[in-house]
Every structure is written in C-alpha cells, then in structure tokens.
N, C-alpha and C. Protein backbone atom coordinates (compact mmCIF):
# COMPACT_ATOMS: atom_id res chain seq x y z
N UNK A 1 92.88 70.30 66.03
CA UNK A 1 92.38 69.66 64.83
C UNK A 1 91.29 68.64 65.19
N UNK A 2 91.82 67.76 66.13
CA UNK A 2 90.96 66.73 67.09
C UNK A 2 89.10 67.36 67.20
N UNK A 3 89.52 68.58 68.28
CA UNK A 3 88.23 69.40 68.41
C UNK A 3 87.39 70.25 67.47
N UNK A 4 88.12 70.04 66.20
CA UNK A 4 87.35 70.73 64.95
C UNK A 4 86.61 69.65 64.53
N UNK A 5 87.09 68.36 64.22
CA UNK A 5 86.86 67.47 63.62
C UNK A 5 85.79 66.70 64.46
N UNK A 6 85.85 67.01 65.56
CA UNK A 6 84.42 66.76 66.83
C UNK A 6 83.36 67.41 66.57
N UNK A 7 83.75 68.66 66.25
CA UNK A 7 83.18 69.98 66.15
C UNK A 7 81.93 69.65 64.76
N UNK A 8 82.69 69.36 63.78
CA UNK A 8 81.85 69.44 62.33
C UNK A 8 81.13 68.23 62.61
N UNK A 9 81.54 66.91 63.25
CA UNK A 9 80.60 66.01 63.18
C UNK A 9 79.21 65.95 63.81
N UNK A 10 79.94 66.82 65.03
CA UNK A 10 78.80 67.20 65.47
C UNK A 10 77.28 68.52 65.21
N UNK A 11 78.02 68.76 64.75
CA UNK A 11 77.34 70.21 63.43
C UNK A 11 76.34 68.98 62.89
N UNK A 12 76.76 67.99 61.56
CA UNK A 12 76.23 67.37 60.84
C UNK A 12 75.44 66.71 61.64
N UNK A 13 75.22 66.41 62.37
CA UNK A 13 74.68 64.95 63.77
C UNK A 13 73.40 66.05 63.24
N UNK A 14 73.72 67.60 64.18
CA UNK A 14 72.40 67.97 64.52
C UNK A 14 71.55 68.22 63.30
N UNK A 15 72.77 68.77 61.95
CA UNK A 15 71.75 69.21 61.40
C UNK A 15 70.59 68.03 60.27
N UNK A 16 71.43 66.81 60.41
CA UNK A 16 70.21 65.40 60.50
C UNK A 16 69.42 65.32 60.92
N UNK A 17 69.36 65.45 62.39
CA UNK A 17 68.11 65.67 63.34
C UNK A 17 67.11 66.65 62.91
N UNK A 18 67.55 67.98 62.91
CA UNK A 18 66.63 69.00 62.49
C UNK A 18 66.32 68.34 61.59
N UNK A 19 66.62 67.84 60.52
CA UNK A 19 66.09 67.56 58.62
C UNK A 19 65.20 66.30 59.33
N UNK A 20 65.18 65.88 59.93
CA UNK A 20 64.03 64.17 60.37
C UNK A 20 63.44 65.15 60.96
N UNK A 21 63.04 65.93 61.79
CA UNK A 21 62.10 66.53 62.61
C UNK A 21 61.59 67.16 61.77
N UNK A 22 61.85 67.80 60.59
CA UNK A 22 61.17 69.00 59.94
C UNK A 22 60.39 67.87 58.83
N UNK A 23 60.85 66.51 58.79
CA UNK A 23 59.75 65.35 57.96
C UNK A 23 58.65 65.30 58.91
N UNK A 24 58.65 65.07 59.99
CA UNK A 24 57.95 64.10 60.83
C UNK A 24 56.13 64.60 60.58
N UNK A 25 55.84 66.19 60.30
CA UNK A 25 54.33 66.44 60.21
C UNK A 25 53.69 65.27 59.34
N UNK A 26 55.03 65.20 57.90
CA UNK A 26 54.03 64.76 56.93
C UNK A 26 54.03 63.28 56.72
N UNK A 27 54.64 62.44 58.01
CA UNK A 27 54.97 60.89 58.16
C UNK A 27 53.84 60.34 57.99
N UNK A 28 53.07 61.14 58.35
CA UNK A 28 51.40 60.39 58.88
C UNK A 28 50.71 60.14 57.30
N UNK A 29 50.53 60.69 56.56
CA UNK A 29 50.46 60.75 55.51
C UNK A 29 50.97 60.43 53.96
N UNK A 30 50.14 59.77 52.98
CA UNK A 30 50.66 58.97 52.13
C UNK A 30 51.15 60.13 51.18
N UNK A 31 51.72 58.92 50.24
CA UNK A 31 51.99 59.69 48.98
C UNK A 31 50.99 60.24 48.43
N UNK A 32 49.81 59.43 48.07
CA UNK A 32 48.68 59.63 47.08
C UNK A 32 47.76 60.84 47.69
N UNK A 33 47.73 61.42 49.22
CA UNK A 33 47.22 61.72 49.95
C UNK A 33 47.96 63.42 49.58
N UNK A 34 49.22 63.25 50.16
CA UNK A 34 49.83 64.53 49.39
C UNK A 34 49.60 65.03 47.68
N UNK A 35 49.66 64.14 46.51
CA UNK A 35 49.20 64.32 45.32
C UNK A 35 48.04 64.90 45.63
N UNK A 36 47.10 64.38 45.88
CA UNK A 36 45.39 64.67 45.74
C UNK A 36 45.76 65.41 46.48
N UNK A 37 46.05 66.48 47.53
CA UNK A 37 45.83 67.99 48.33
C UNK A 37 46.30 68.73 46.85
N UNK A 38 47.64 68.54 46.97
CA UNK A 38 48.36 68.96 45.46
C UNK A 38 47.12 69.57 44.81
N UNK A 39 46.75 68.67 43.99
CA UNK A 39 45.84 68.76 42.92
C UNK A 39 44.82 69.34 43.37
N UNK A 40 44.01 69.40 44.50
CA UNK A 40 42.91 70.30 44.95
C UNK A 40 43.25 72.04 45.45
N UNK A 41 44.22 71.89 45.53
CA UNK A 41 44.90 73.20 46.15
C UNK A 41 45.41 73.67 44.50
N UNK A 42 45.51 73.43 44.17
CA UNK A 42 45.84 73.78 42.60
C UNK A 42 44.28 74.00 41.74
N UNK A 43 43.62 73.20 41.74
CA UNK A 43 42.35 73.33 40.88
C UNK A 43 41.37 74.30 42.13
N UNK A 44 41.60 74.11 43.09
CA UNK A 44 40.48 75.45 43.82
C UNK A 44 40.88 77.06 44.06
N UNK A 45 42.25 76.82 43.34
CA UNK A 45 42.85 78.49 43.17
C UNK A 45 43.49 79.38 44.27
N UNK A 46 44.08 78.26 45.18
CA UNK A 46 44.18 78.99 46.63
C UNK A 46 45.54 79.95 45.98
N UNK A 47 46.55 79.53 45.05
CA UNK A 47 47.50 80.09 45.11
C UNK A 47 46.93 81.82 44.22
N UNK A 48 46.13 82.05 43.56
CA UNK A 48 45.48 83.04 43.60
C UNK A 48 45.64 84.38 44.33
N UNK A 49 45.22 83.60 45.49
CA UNK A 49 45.56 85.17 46.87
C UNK A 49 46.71 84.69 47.66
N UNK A 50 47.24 83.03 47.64
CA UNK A 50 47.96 83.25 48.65
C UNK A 50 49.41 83.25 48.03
N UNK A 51 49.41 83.21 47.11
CA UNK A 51 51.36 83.37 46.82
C UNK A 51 51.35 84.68 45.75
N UNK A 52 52.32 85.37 46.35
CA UNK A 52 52.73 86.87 46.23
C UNK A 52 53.40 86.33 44.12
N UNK A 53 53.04 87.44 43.74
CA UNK A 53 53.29 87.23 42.66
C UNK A 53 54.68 88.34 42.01
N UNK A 54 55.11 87.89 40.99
CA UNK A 54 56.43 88.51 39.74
C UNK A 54 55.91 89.03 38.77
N UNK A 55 56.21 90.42 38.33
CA UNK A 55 55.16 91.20 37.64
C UNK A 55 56.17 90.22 36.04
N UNK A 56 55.84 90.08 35.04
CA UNK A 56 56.55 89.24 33.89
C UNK A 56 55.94 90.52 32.57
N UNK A 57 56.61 90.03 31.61
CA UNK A 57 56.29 90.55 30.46
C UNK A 57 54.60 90.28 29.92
N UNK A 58 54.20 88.99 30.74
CA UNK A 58 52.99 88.27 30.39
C UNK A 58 51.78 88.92 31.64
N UNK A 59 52.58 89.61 32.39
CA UNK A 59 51.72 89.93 33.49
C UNK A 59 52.17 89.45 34.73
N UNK A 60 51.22 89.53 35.95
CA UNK A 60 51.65 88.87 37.09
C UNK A 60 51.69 87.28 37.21
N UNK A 61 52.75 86.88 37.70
CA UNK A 61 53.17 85.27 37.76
C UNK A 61 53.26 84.99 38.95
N UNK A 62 53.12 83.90 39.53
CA UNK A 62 53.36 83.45 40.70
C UNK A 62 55.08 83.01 40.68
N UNK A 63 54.97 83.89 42.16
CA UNK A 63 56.46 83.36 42.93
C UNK A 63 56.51 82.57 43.40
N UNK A 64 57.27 81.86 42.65
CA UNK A 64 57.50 80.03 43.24
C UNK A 64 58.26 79.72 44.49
N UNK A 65 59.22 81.21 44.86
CA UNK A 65 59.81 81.42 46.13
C UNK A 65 59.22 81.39 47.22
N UNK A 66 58.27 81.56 46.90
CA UNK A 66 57.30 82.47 47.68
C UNK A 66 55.94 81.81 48.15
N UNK A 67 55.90 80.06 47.13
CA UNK A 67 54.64 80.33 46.90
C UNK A 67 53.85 80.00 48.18
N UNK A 68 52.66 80.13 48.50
CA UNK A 68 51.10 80.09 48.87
C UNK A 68 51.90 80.59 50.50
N UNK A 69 52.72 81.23 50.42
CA UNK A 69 53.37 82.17 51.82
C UNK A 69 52.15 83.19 52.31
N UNK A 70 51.43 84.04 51.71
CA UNK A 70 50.19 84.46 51.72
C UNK A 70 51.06 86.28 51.41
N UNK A 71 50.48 87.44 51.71
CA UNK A 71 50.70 88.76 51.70
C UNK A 71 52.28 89.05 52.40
N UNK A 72 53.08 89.49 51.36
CA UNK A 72 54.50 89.67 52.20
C UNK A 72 54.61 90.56 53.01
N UNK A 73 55.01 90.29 54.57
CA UNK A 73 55.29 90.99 55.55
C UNK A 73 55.48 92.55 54.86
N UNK A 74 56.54 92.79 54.61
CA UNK A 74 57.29 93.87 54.50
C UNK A 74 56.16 94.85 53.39
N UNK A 75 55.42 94.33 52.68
CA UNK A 75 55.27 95.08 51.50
C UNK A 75 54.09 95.85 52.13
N UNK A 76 54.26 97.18 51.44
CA UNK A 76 53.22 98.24 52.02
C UNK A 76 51.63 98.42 51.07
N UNK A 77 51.28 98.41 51.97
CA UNK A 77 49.97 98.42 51.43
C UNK A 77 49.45 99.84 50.34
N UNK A 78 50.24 100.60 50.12
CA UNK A 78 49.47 101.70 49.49
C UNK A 78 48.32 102.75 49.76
N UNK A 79 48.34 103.68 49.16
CA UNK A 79 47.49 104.17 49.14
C UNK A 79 45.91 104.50 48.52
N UNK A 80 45.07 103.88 49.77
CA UNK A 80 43.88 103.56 49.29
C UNK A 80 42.56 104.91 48.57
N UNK A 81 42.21 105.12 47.44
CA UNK A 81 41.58 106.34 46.87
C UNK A 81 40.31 105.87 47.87
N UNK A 82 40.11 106.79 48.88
CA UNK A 82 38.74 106.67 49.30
C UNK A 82 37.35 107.14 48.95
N UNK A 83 37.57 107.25 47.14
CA UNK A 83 36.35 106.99 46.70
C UNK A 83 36.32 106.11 46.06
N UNK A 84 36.78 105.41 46.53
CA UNK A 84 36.95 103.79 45.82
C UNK A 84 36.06 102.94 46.83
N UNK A 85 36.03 103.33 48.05
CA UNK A 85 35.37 101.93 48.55
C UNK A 85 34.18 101.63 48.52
N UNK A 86 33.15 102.15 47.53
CA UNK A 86 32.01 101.51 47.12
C UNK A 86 32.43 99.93 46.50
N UNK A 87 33.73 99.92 46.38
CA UNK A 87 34.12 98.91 45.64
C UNK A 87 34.98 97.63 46.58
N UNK A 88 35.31 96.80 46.07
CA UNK A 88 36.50 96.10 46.21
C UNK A 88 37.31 95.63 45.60
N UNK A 89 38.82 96.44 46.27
CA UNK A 89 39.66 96.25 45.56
C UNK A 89 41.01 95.44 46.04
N UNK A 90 41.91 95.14 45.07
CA UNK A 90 42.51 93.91 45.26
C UNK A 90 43.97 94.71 44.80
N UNK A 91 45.35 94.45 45.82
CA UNK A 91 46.40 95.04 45.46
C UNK A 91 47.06 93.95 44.14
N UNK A 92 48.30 94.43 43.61
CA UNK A 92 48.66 94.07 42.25
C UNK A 92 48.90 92.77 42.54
N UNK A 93 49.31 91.83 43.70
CA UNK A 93 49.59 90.58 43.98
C UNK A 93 48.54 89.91 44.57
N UNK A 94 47.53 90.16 44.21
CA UNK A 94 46.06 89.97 44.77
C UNK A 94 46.22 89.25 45.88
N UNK A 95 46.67 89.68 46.94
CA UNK A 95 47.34 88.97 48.37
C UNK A 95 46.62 90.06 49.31
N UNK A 96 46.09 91.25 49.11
CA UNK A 96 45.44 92.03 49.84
C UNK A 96 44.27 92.52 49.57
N UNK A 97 43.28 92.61 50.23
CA UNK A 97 41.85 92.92 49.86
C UNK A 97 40.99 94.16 50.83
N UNK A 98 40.84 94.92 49.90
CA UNK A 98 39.56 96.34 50.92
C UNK A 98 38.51 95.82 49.97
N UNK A 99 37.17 96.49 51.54
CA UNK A 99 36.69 95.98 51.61
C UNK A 99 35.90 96.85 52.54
N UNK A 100 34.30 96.65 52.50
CA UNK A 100 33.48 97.42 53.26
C UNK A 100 34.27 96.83 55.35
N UNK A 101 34.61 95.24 54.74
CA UNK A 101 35.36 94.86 56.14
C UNK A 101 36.56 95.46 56.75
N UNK A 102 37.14 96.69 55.84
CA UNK A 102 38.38 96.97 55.95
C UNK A 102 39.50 96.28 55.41
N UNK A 103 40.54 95.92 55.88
CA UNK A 103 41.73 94.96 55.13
C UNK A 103 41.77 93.91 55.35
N UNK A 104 42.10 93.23 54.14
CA UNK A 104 42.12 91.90 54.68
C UNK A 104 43.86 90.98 53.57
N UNK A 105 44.06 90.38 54.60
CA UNK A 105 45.87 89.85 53.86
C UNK A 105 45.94 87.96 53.83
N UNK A 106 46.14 87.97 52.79
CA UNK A 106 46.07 86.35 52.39
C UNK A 106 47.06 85.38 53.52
N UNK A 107 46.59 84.84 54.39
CA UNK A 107 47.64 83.64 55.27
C UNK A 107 48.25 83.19 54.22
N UNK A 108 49.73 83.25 55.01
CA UNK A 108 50.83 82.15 55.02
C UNK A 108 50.36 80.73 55.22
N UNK A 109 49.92 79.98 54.17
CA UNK A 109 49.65 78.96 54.36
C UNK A 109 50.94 77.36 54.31
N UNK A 110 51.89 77.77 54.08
CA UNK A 110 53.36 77.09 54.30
C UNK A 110 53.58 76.51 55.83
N UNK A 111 54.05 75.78 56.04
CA UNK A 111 54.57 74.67 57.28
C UNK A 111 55.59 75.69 58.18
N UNK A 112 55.54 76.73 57.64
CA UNK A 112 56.44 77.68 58.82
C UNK A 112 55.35 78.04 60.04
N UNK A 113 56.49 77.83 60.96
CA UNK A 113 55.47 78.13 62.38
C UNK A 113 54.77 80.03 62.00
N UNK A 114 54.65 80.91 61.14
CA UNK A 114 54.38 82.06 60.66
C UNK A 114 53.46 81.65 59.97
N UNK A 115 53.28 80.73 59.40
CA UNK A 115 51.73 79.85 58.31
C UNK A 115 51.01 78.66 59.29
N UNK A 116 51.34 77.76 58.79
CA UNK A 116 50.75 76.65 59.27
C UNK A 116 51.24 75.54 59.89
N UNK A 117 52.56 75.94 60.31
CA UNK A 117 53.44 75.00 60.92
C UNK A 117 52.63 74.51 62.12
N UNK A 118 52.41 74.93 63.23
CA UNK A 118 51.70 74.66 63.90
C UNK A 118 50.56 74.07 64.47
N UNK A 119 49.88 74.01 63.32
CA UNK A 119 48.41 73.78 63.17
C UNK A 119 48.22 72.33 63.29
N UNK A 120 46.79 71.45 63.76
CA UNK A 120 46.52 70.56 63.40
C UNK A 120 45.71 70.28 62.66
N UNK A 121 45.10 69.23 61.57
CA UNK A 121 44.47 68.81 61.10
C UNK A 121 42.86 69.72 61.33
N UNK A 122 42.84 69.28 62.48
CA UNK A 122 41.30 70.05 63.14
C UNK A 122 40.98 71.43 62.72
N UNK A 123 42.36 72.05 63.54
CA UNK A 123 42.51 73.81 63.06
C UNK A 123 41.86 73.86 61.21
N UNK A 124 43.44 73.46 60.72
CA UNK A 124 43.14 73.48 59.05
C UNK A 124 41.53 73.36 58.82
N UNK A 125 40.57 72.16 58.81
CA UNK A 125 39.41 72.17 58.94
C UNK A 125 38.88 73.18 59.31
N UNK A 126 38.71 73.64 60.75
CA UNK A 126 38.23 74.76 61.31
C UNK A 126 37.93 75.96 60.27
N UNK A 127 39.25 76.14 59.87
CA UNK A 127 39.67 77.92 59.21
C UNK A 127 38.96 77.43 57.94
N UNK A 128 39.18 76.21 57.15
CA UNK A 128 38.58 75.86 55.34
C UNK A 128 36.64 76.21 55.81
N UNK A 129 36.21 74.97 56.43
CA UNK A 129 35.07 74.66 56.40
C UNK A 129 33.95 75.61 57.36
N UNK A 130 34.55 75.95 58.25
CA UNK A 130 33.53 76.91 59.30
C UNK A 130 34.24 78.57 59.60
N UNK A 131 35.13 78.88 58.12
CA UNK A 131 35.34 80.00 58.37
C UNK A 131 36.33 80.99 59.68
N UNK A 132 36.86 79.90 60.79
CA UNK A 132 37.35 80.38 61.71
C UNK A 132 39.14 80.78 61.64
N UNK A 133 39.31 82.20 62.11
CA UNK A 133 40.49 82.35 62.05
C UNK A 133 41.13 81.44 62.79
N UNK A 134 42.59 81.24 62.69
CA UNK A 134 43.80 79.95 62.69
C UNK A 134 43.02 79.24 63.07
N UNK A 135 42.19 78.49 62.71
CA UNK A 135 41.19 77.57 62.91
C UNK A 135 40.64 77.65 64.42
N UNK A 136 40.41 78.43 65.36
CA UNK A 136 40.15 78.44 66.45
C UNK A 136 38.72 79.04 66.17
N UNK A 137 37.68 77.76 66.87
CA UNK A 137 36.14 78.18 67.02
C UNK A 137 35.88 79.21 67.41
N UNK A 138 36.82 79.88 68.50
CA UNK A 138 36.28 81.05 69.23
C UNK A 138 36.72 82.12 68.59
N UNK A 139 37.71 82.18 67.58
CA UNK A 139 38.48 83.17 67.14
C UNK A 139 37.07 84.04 65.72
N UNK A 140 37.53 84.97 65.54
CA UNK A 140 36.77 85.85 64.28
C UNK A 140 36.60 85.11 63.12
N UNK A 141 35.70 85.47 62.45
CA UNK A 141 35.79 85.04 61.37
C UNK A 141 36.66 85.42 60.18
N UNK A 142 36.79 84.16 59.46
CA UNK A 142 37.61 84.32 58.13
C UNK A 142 36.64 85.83 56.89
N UNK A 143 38.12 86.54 57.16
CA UNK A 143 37.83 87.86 55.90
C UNK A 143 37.69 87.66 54.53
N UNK A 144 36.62 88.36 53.74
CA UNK A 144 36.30 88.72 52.09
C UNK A 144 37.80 88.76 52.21
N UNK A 145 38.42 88.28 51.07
CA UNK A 145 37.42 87.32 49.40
C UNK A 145 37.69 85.79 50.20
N UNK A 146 38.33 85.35 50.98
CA UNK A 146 38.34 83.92 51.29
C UNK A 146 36.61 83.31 51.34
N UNK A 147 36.71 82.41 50.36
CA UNK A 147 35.09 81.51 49.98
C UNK A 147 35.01 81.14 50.80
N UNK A 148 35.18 81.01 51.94
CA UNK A 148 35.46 79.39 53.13
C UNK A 148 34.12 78.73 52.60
N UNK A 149 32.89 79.68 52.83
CA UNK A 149 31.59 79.16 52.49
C UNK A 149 31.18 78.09 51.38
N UNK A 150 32.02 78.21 50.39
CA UNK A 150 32.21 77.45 49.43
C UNK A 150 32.17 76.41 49.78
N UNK A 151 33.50 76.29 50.93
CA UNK A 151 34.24 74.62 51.53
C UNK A 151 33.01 73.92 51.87
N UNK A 152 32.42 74.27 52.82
CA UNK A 152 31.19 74.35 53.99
C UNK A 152 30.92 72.59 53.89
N UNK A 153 31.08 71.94 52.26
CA UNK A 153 30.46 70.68 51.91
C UNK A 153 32.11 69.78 51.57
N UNK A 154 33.24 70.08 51.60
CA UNK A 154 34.01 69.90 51.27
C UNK A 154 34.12 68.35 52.27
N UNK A 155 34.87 67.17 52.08
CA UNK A 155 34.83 66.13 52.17
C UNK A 155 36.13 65.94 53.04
N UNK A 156 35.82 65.46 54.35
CA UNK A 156 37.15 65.80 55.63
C UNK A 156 38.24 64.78 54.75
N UNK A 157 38.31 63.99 54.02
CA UNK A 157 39.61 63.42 53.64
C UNK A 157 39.83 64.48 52.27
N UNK A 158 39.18 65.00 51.88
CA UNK A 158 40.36 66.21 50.58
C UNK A 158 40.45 67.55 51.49
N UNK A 159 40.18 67.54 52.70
CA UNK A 159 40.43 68.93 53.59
C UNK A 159 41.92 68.11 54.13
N UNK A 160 42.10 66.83 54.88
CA UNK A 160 42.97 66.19 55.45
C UNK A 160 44.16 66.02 54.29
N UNK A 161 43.62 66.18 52.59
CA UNK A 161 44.94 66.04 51.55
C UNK A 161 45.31 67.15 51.38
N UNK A 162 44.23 68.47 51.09
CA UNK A 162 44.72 69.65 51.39
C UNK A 162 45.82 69.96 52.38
N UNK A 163 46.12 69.68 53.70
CA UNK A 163 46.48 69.93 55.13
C UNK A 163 47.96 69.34 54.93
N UNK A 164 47.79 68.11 54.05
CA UNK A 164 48.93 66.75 54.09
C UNK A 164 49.65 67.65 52.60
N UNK A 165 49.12 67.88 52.22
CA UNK A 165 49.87 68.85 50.57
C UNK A 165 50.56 70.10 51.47
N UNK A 166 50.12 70.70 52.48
CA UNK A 166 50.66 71.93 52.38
C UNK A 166 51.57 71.79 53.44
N UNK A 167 51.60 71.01 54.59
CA UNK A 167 52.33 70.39 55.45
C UNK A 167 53.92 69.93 54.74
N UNK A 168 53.60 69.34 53.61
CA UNK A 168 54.80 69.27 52.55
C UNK A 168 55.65 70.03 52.02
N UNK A 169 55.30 71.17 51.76
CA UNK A 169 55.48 72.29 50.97
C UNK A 169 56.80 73.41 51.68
N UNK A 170 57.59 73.92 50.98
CA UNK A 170 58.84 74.08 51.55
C UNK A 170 58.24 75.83 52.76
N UNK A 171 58.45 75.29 53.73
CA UNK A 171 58.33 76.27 54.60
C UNK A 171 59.10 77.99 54.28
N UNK A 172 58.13 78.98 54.48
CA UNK A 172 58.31 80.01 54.15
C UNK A 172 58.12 81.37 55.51
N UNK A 173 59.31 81.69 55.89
CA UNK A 173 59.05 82.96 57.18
C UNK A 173 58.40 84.19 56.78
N UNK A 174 57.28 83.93 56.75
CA UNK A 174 56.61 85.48 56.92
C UNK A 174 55.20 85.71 57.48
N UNK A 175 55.46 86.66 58.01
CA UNK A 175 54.13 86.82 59.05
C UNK A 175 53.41 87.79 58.85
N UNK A 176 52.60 87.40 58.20
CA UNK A 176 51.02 88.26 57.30
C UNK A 176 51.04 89.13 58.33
N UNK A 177 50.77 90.64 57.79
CA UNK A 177 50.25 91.84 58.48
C UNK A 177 48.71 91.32 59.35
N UNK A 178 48.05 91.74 60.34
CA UNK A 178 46.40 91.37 60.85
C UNK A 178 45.84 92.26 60.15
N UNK A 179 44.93 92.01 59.68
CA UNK A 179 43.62 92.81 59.19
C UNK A 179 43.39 93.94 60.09
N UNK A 180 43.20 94.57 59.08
CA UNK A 180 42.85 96.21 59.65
C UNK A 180 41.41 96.76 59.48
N UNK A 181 41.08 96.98 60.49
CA UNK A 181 39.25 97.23 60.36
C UNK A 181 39.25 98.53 59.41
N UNK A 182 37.72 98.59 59.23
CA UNK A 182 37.19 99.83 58.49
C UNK A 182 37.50 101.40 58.47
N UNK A 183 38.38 101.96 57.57
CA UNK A 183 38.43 103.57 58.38
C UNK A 183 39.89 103.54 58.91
N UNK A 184 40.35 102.37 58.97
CA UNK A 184 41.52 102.74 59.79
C UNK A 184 42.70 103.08 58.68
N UNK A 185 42.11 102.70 57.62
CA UNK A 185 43.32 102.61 56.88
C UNK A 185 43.81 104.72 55.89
C-alpha cells in the first residue's frame, strides 16, 4: 500500500514537471504579445490552409481539434485528373495544393516537436519573411500558395507575436506528408 502510495505521488511529481516544461517556450513572452500574434494569425488567414477542416451543413469548418496542425498525416491525397494541371488545385480541406511545383501540404504549425515545437524565433522569421523551409537559410524554398512574399515587410515584433501566439497553442502530433515534386504524383 506504502509503495503504491509512493508510487502515485510520484506519478503526480512528474507529471507537474512535464506541465512547467511544456509552459516554459511561452515564459518569455507577454500576455499582450500572445493576443496581438492571436489576432494577426487570425486576420492574415493562416488557419485557411493550415487547420484541416469538418465538412458542416454550412460547408467546410475549421477543426478546432485540429487547428493550424497543417495537412493530416494519414489523409490521402486523391486522385489527381491530369488534365487539370493547367490549373491549381486545392484538396476539400484546402491543406493541400498542385501545382505546376507539384504538391505541396500546409505545416503543422502547433508547438508539437512535428510543427513548431522546436523552432526558434529566428527559424519562425526565416520560413514567414524569406520564404525558407523550417526556417533554415539553406533549406528550399517555401511552396505555392504560402504568400511568404507578402510577409517580406512584415514587422520582427508581429512575426515575434505571431511565433509567441502559436508557441501557445495546444500542441498537435502530426507530421505533414513532404512535398512531392512534379509528375510524381
């Protein structure tokens, strides 16, 4: 009984610890700082491509389960009419995109080490403003339809509230398919 009762306290000990460690990204950062990403990540439409949507009576809705997780692992891409690609087209959760670039799948942008858990400040910047995949300079560039180009003028403290908003945001496991070049699909 002794060693059960050791047992659970110690269960609870750790799972405190984990819950303070899984705060600590967004310590650095204010309240008002998280609001304003909030609100820019909301008015610039990221949840658009990146949270998988619920087909509703009203149409497609965003999954709040789900949200700004980016293209769900598991879900299959379909079959593409290849006289379609004069065009571009966008699957029903607009989370996937063809494209003269071939495929392209909306990041997990969530605090899971599968999104953005990982990332620093810099990265985030990197991938918004200069287009670079997981924000790494050397890495490819960011795929159609992502605007990054848009960002290009974007102001490093609403990129840093952006970063501090999504750093917040309840972590989500899933690990976006990689883009698939031209033809392959």
């Amino acid at each position: 009984m002794k060693k059960t009762f050791l047992t659970l306290i110690s269960i609870g000990i750790t799972l405190i610890v984990l819950q303070s460690f899984q705060n600590v990204p967004t310590a650095k950062y204010s309240e008002q700082q998280i609001a304003k990403g909030k609100y820019l990540v909301e008015i610039m439409g990221c949840r658009d491509c990146h949270s998988p949507k619920k087909m509703t009576a009203q149409g497609p809705a965003i999954d709040f389960d789900n949200d700004l997780s980016g293209h769900p692992a598991a879900m299959p891409l379909g079959k593409i009419d290849k006289g379609s690609l004069g065009w571009v087209l966008f699957n029903m959760m607009n989370t996937a995109a063809v494209g003269p670039w071939g495929v392209s799948f909306s990041a997990n942008l969530t605090p899971h080490a599968t999104g953005i858990g990982n990332w620093t400040e810099e990265q985030f910047i990197t991938a918004l403003k200069e287009g670079k995949s997981k924000g790494i300079k050397t890495a490819r560039p960011l795929l159609p339809p992502m605007p990054w180009q848009n960002y290009v003028n974007l102001k490093k403290e609403d990129a840093v509230a952006m970063f501090a908003y999504l750093k917040s945001i309840k972590p989500v496991n899933n690990l976006v398919p990689a883009p698939i070049a031209p033809g392959a699909y």
